[in-house]
N, C-alpha and C. Protein backbone atom coordinates (compact mmCIF):
# COMPACT_ATOMS: atom_id res chain seq x y z
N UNK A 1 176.34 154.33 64.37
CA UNK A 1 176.69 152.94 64.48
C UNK A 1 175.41 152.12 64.55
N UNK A 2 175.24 151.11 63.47
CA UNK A 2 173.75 150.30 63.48
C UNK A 2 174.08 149.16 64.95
N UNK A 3 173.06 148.90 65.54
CA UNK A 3 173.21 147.80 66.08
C UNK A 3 172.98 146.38 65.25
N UNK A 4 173.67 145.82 66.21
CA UNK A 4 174.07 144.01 65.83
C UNK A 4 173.04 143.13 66.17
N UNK A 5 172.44 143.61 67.56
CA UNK A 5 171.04 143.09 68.24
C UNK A 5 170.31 141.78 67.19
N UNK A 6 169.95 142.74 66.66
CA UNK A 6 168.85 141.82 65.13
C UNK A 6 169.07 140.81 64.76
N UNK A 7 170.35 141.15 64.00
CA UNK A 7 171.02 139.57 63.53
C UNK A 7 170.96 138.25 64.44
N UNK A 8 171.82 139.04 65.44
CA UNK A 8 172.00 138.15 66.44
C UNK A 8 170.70 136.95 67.09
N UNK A 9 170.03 138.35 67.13
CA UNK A 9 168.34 137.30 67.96
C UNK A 9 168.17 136.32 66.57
N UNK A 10 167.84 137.00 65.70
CA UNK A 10 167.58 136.03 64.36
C UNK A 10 168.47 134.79 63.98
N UNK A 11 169.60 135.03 64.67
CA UNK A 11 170.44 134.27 64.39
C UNK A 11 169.87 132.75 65.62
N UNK A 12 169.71 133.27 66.84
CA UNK A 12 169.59 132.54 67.68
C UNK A 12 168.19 131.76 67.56
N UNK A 13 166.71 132.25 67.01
CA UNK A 13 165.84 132.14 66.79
C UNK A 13 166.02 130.63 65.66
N UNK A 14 166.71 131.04 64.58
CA UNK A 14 166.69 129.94 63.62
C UNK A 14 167.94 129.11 64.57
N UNK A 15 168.43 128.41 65.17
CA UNK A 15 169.34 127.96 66.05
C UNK A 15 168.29 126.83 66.81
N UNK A 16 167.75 127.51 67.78
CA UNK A 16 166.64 127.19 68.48
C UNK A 16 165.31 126.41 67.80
N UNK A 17 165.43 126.88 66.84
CA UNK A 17 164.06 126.28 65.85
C UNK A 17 165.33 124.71 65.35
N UNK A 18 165.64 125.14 64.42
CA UNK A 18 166.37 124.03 63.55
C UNK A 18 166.60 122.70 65.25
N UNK A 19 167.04 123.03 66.12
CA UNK A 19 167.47 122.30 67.20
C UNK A 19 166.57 121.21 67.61
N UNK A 20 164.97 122.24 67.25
CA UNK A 20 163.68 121.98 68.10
C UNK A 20 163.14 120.55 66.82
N UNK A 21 163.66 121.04 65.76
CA UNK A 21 163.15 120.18 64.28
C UNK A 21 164.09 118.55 64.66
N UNK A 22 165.63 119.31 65.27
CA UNK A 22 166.10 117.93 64.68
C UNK A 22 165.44 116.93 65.98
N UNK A 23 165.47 117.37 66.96
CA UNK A 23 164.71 116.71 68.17
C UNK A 23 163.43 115.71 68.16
N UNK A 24 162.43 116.58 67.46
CA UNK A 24 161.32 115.85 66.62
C UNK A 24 161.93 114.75 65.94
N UNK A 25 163.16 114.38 65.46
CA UNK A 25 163.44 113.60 63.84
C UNK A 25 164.19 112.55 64.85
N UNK A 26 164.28 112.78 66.86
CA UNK A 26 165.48 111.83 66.88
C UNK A 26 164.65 110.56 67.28
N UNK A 27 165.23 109.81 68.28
CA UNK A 27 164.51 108.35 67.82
C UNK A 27 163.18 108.10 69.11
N UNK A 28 162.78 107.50 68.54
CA UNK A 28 161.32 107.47 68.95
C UNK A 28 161.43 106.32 70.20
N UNK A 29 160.36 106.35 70.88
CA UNK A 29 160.56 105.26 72.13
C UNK A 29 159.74 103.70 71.06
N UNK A 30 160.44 103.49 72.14
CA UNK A 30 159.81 101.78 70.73
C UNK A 30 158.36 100.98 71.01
N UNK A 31 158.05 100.52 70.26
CA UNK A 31 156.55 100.11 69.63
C UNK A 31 156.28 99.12 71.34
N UNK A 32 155.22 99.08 71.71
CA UNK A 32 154.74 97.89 73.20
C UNK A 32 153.91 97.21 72.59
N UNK A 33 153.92 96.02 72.60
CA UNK A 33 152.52 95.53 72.22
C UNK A 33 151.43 95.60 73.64
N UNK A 34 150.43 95.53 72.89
CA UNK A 34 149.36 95.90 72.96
C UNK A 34 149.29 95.00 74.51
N UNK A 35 148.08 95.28 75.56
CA UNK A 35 147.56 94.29 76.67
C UNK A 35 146.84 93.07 75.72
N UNK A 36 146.87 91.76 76.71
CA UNK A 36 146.44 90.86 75.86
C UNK A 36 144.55 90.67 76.48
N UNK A 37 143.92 90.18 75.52
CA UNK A 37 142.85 90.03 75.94
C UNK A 37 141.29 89.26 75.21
N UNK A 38 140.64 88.76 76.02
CA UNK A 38 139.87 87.97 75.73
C UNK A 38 138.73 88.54 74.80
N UNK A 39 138.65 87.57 73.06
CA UNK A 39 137.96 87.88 72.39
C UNK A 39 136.34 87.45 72.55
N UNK A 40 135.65 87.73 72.03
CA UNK A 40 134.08 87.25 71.91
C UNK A 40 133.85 85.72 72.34
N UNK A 41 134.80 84.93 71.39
CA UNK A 41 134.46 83.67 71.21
C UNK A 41 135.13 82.65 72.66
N UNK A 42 135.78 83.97 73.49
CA UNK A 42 136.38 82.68 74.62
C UNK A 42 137.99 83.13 74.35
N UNK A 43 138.62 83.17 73.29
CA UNK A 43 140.01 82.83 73.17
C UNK A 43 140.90 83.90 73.29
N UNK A 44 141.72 83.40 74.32
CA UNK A 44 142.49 84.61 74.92
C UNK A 44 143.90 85.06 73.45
N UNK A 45 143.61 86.24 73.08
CA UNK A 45 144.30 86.95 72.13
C UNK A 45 145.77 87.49 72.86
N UNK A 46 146.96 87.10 72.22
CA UNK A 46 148.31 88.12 72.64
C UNK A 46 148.90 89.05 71.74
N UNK A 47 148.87 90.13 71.71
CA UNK A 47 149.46 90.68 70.62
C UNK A 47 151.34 90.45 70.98
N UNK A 48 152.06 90.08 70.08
CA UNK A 48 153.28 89.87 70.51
C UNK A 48 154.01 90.53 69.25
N UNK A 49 155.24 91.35 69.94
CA UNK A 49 156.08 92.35 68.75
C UNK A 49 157.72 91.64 68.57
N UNK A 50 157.79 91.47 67.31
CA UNK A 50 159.26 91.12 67.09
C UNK A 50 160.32 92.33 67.14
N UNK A 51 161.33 92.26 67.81
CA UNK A 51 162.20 93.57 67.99
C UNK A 51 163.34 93.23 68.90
N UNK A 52 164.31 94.11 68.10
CA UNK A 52 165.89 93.79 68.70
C UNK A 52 165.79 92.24 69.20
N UNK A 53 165.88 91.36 68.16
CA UNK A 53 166.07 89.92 68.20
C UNK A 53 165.35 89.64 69.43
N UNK A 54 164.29 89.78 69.95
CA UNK A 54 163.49 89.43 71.20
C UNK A 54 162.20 89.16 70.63
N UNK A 55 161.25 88.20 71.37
CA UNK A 55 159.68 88.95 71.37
C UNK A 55 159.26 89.53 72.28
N UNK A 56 158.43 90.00 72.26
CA UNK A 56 157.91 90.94 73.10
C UNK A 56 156.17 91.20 73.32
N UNK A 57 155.87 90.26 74.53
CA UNK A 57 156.66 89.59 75.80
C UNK A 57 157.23 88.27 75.05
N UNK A 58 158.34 88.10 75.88
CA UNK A 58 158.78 86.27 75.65
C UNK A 58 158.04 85.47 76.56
N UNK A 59 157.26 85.48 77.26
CA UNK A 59 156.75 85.23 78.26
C UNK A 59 155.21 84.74 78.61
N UNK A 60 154.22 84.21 77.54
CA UNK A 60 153.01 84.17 77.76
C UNK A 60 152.32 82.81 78.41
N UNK A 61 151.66 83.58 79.56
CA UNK A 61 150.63 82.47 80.37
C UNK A 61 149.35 82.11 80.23
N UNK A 62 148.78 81.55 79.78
CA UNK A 62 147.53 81.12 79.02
C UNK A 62 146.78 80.95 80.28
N UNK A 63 145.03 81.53 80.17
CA UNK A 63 143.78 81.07 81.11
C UNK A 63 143.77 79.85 81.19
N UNK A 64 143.51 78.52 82.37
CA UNK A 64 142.84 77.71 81.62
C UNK A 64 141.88 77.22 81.12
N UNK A 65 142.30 76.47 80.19
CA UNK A 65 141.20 76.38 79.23
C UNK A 65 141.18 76.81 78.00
N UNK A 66 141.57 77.99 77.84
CA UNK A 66 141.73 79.32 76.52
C UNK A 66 142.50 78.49 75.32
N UNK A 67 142.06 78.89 74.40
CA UNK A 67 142.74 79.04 73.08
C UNK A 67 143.57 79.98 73.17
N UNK A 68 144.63 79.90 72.68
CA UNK A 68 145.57 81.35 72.38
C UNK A 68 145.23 81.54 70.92
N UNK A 69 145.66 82.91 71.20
CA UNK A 69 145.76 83.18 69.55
C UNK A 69 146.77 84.11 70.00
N UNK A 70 148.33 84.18 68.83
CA UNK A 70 149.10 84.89 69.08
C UNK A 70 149.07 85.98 67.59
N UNK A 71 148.79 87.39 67.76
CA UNK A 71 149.01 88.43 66.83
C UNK A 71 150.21 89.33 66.89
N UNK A 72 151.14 88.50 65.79
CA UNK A 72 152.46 88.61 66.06
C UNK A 72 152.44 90.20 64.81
N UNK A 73 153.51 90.67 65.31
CA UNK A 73 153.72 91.91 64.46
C UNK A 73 155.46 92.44 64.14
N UNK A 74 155.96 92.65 63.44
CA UNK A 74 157.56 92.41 62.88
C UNK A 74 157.51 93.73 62.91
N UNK A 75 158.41 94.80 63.95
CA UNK A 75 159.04 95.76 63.82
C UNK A 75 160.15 96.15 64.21
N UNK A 76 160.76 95.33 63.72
CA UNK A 76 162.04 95.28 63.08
C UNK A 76 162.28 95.51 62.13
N UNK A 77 164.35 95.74 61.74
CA UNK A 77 164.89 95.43 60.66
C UNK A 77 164.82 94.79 59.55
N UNK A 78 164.43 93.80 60.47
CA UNK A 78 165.16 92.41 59.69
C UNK A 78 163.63 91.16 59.62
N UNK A 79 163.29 90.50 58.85
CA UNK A 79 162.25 88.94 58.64
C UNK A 79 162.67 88.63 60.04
N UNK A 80 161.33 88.07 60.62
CA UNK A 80 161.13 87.47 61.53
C UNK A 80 159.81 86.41 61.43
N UNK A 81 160.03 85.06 62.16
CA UNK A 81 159.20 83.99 61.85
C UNK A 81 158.58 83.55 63.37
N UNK A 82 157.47 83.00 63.65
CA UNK A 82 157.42 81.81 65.50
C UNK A 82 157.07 80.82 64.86
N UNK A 83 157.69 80.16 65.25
CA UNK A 83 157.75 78.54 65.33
C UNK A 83 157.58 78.00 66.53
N UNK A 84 156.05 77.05 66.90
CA UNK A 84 156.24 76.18 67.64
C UNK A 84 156.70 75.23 67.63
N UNK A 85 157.06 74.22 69.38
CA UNK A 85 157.05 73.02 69.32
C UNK A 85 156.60 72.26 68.91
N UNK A 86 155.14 72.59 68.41
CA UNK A 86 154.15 71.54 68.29
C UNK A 86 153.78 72.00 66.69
N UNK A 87 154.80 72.46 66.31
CA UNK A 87 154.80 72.99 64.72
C UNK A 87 154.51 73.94 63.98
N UNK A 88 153.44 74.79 64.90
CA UNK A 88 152.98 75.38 64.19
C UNK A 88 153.67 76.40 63.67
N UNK A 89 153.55 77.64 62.84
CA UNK A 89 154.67 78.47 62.18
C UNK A 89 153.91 79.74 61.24
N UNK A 90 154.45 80.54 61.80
CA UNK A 90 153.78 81.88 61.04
C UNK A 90 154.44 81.88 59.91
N UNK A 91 154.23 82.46 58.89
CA UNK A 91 154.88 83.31 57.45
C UNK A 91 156.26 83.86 57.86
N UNK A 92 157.41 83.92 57.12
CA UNK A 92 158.13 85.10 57.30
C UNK A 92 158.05 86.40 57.25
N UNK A 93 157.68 87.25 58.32
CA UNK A 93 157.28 88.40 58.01
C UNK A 93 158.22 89.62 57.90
N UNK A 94 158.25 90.67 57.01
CA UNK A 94 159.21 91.88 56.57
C UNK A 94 158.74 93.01 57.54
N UNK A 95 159.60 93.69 57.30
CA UNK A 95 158.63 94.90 58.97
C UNK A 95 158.02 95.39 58.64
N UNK A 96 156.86 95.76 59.56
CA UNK A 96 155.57 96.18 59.34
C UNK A 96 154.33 95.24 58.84
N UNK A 97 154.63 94.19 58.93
CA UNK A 97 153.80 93.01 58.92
C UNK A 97 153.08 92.31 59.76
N UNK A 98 151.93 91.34 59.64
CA UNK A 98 151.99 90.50 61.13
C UNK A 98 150.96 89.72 60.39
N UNK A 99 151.10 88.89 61.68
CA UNK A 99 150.04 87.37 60.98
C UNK A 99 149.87 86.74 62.35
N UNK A 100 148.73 86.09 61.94
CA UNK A 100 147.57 85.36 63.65
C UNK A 100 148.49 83.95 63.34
N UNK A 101 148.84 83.21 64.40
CA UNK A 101 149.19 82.31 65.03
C UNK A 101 147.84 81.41 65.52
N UNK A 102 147.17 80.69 65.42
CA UNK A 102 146.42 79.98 66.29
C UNK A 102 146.85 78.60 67.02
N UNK A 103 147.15 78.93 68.04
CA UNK A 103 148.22 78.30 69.02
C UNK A 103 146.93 76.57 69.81
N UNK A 104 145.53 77.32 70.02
CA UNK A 104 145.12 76.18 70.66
C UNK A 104 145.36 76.22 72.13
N UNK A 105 144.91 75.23 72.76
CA UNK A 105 144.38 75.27 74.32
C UNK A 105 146.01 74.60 74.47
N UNK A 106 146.76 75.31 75.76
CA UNK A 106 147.88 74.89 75.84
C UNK A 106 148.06 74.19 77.16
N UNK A 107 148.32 72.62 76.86
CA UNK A 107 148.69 72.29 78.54
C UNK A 107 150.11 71.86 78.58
N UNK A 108 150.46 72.25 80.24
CA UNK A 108 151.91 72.58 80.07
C UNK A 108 152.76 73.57 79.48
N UNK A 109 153.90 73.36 79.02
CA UNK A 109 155.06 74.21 78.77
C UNK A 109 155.40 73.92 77.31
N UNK A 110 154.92 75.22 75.72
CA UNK A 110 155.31 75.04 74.81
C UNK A 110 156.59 76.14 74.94
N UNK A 111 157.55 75.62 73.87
CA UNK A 111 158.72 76.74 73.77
C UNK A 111 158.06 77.22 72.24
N UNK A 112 158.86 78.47 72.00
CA UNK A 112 158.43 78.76 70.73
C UNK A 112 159.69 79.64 70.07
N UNK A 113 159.94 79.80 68.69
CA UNK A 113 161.39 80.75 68.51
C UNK A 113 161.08 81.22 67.32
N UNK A 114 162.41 81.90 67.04
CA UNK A 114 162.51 82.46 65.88
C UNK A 114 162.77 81.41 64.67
N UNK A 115 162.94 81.13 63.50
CA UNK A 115 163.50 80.08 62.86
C UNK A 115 164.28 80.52 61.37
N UNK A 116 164.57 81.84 61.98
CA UNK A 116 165.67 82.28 60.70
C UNK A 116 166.93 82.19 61.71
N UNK A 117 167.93 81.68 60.66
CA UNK A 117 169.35 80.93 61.51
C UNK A 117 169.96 82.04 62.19
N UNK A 118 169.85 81.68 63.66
CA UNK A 118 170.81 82.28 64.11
C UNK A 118 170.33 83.26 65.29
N UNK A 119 168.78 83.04 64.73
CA UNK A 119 167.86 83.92 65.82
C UNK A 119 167.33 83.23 66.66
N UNK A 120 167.34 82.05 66.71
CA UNK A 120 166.81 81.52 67.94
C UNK A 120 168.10 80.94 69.08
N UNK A 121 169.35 80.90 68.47
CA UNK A 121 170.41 80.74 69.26
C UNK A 121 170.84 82.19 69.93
N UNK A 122 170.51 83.31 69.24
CA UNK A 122 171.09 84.54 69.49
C UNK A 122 169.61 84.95 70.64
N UNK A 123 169.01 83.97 71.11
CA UNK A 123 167.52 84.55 72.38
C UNK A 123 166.42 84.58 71.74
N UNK A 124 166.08 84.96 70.28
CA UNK A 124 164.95 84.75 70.20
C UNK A 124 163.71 84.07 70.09
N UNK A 125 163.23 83.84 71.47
CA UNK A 125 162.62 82.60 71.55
C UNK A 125 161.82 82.92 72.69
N UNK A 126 160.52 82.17 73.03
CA UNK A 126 159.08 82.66 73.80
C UNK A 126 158.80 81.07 74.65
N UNK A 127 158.17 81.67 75.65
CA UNK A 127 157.74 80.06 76.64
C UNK A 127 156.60 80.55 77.11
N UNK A 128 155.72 79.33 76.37
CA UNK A 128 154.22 79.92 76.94
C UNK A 128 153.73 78.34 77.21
N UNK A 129 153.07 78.97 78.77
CA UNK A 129 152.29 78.07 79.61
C UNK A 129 151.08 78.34 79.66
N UNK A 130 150.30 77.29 80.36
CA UNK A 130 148.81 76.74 80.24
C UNK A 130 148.43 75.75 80.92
């Protein structure tokens, strides 16, 4: 009578492997932007990430004094745009994209959003002080 042993381990071996592959393939923890921080010239840099209709941070507090500069980056689905109050407005960007914002010395309270319809009513939208 042959033994079964063999198969079996082999069987369990490719089981264990294939399991270990699909694990690798499942979903990844999501992109952080970066710490923000002061360039050469004085001006405080934010890297900010578009994702699941949010930015990320929504939240930026300016040195005073500082220039911002916001280095926005789209990883997402879907085009994403910032639009300030005070007008200013990045490109529409496709994912995997990004583009500098130069925001300027901020006093007070700018709001800032998304400006493809529907995304700035659905939260996406940023408040940065100075």
């Amino acid at each position: 009578m042959k033994s079964r042993r063999r198969p079996t381990l082999r069987r369990a071996a490719v089981v264990v492997a294939a399991a270990l592959a699909l694990a690798a393939c499942g979903p990844q923890a999501p992109e952080e932007p970066a710490a923000p921080y002061v360039a050469d010239d004085g001006s405080y840099h934010v890297p900010v990430l578009a994702r699941d209709m949010r930015f990320h941070p929504q939240e930026i507090a300016v040195p005073d004094g500082r220039s911002l500069v916001i280095e926005l980056k789209n990883v997402d689905g879907m085009p994403h745009d910032l639009v300030t109050a005070s007008g200013l407005q990045t490109p529409l960007l496709p994912r995997g994209e990004t583009a500098t914002l130069v925001v300027g010395v901020v006093d007070g309270t700018l709001d800032a959003w998304c400006a493809v319809t529907g995304h700035r009513e659905a939260g996406m939208v940023m408040t940065i002080t100075g």
